[in-house]
Protein backbone atom coordinates (compact mmCIF):
# COMPACT_ATOMS: atom_id res chain seq x y z
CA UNK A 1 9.23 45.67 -13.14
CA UNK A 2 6.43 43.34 -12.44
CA UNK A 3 6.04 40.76 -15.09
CA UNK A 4 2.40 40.69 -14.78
CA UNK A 5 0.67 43.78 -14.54
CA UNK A 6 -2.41 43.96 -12.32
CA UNK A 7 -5.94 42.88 -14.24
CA UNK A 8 -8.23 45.45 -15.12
CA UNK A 9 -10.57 43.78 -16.93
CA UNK A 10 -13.46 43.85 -14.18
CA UNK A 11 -11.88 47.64 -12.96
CA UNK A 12 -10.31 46.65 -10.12
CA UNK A 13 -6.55 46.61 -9.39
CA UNK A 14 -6.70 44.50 -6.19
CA UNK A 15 -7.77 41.43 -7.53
CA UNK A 16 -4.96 38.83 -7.07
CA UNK A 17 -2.11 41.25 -8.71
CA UNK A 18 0.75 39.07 -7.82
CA UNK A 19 1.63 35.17 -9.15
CA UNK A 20 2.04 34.43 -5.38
CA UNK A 21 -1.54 35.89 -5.06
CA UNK A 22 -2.67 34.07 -7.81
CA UNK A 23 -1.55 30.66 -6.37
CA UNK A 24 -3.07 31.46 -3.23
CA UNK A 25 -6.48 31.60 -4.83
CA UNK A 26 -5.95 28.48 -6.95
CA UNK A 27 -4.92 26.47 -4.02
CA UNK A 28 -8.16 27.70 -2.11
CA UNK A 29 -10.58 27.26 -5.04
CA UNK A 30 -8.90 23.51 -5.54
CA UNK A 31 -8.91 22.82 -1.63
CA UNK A 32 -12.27 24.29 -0.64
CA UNK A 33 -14.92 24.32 -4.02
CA UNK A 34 -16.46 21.22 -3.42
CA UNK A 35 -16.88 20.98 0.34
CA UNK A 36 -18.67 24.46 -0.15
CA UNK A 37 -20.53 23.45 -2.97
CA UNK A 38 -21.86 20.57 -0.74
CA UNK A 39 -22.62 22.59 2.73
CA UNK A 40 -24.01 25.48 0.43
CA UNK A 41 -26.46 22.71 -1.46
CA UNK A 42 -27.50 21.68 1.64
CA UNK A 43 -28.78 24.70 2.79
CA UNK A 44 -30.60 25.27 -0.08
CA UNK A 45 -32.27 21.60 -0.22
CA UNK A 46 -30.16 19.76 -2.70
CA UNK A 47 -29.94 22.89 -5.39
CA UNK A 48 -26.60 22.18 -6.66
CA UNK A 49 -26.78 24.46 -9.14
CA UNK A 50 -27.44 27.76 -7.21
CA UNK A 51 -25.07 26.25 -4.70
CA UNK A 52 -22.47 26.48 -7.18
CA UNK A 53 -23.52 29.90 -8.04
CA UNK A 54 -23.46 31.11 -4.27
CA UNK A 55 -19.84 29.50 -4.06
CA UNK A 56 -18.42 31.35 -7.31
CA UNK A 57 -19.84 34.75 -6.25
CA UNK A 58 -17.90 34.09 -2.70
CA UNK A 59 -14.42 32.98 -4.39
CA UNK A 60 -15.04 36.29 -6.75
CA UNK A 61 -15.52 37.94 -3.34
CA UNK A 62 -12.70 36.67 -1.93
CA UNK A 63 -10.60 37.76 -5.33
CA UNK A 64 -11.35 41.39 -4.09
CA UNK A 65 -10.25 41.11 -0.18
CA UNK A 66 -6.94 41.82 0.54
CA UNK A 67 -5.37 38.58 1.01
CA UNK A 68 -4.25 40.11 4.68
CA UNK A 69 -7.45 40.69 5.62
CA UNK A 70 -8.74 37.25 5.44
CA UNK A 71 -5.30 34.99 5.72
CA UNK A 72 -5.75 33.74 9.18
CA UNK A 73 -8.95 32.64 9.26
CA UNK A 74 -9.97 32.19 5.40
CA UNK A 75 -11.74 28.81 6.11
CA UNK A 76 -14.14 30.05 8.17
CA UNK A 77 -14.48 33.23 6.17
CA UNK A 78 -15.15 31.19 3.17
CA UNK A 79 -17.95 29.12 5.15
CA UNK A 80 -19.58 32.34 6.63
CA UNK A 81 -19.49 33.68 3.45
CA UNK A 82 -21.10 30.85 1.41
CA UNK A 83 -23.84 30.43 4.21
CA UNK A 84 -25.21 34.20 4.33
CA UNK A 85 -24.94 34.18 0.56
CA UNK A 86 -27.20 30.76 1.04
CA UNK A 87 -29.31 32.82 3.56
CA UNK A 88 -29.83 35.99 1.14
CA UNK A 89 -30.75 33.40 -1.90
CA UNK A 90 -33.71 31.74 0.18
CA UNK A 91 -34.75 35.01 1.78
CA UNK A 92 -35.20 35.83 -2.19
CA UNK A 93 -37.07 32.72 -2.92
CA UNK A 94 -38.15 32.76 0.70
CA UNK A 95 -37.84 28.95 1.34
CA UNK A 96 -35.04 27.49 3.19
CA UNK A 97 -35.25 23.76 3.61
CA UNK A 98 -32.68 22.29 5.04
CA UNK A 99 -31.51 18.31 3.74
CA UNK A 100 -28.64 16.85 5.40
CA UNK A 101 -27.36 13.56 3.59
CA UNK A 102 -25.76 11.21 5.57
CA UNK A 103 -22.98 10.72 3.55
CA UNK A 104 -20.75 10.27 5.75
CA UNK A 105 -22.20 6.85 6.24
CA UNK A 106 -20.29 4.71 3.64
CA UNK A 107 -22.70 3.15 1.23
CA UNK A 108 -21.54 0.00 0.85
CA UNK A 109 -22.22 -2.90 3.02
CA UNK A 110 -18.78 -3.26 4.34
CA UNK A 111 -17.83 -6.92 6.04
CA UNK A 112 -21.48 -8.24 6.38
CA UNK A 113 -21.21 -11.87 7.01
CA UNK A 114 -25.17 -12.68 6.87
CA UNK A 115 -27.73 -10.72 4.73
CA UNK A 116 -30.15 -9.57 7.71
CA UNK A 117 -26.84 -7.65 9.31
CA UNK A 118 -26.82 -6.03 5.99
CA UNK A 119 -30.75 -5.32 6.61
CA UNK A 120 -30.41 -4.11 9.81
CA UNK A 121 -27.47 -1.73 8.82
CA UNK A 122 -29.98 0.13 6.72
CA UNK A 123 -32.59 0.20 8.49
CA UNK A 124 -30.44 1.75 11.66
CA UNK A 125 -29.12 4.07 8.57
CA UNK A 126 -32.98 5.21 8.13
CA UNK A 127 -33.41 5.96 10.80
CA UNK A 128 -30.63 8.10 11.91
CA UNK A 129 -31.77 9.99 8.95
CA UNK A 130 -35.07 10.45 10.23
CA UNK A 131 -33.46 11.08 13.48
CA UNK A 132 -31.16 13.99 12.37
CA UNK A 133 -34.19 15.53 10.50
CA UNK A 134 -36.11 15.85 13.38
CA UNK A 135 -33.33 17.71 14.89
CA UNK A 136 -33.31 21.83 14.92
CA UNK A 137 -31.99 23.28 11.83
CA UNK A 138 -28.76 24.76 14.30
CA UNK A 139 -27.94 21.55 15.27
CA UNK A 140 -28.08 20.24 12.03
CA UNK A 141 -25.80 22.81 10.65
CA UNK A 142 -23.45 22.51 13.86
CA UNK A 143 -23.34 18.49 13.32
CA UNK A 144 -22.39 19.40 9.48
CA UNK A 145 -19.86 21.55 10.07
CA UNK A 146 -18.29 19.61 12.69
CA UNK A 147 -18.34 15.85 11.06
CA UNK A 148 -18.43 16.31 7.40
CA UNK A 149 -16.83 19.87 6.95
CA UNK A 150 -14.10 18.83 10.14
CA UNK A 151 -13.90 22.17 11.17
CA UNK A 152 -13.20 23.56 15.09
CA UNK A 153 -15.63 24.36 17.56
CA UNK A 154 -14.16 27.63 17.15
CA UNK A 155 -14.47 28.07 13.62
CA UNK A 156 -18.19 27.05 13.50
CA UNK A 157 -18.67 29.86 16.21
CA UNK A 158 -17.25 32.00 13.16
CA UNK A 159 -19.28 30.82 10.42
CA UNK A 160 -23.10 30.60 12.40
CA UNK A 161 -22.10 33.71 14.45
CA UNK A 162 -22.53 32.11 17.58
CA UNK A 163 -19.98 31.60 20.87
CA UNK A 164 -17.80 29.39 20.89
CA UNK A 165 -19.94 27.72 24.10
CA UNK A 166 -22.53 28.03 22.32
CA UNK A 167 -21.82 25.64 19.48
CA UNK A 168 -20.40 22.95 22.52
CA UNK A 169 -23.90 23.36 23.74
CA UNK A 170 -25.72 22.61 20.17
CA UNK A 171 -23.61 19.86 19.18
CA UNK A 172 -23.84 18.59 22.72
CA UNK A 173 -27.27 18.59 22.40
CA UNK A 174 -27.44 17.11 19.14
CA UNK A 175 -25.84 14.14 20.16
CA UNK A 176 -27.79 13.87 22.93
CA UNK A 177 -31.04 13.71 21.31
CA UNK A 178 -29.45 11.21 18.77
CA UNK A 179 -28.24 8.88 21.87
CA UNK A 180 -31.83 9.28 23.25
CA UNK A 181 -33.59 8.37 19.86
CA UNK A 182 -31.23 5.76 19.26
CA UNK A 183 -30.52 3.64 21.91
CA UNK A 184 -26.95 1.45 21.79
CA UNK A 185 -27.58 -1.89 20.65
């Protein structure tokens, strides 16, 4: 006899019925909740509190789908996910503007042995900024997904419903525009 009975309270008997279900779930939400709240505030211009709404109603989601049907590839399913529900929120409000931090660029000054070098840093990190905002809203997203979120070409095919080609072609291009913009000092 099962020791804990499925829940009923929301009517459904599928959500996470079993403890090893249950620690599934937990290790998910723990693993993935704040990269998703982060890619999903993104998308909707620095709203972190609808992005946390977006990434609750895809974890509640992903409470109802049978754990086979989204085991092998739950990482992208969890980004696809999060993005249409970001997509369905600004069709709503019909605005989408898309804000990519760069925080991947540490903050602090590092080793600077002189103040100017410490100048220059930031004004280099300015204008990258300005740099990757002038870039398409695809390869922003691709360049997102790839350095911040670390996932595989592969995976961001998943998530933007695109080839897997395709995305070596954005993120190539990306780059590319970057390099030209930027020249190597």
């Amino acid at each position: 006899m099962n020791p804990n009975p499925p829940s009923e309270a929301n009517g459904s008997s599928a959500v996470a019925s079993t403890v090893s279900d249950r620690e599934w779930l937990h290790t998910l939400f723990e693993r993935y909740e704040h990269p998703l709240v982060a890619y999903v505030a993104r998308l909707l211009g620095g709203d972190w509190d609808n992005a946390r709404d977006c990434v609750q109603d895809v974890f509640l989601r992903l409470c109802r789908e049978p754990r086979e049907n989204v085991e092998g590839y739950v990482e992208a399913w969890l980004f696809k996910c999060c993005r249409n529900r970001a997509m369905d929120r600004n069709r709503k409000e019909s605005l989408m503007v898309v804000q990519y931090a760069s925080e991947h660029v540490s903050k602090a000054p590092g080793n600077v042995s002189h103040p100017s070098e410490s100048l220059v840093s930031l004004e280099e990190k300015g204008k990258l900024q300005r740099e990757i905002g002038l870039l398409s809203p695809r390869e922003q997203e691709v360049l997102v997904l790839r350095l911040q979120q670390g996932l595989s070409y592969k995976q961001i095919a998943e998530v933007m419903e695109l080839s897997v080609s395709h995305v070596g072609v954005l993120i190539h291009q990306a780059v590319t525009n970057l390099r030209k913009a930027i020249p190597a000092s």
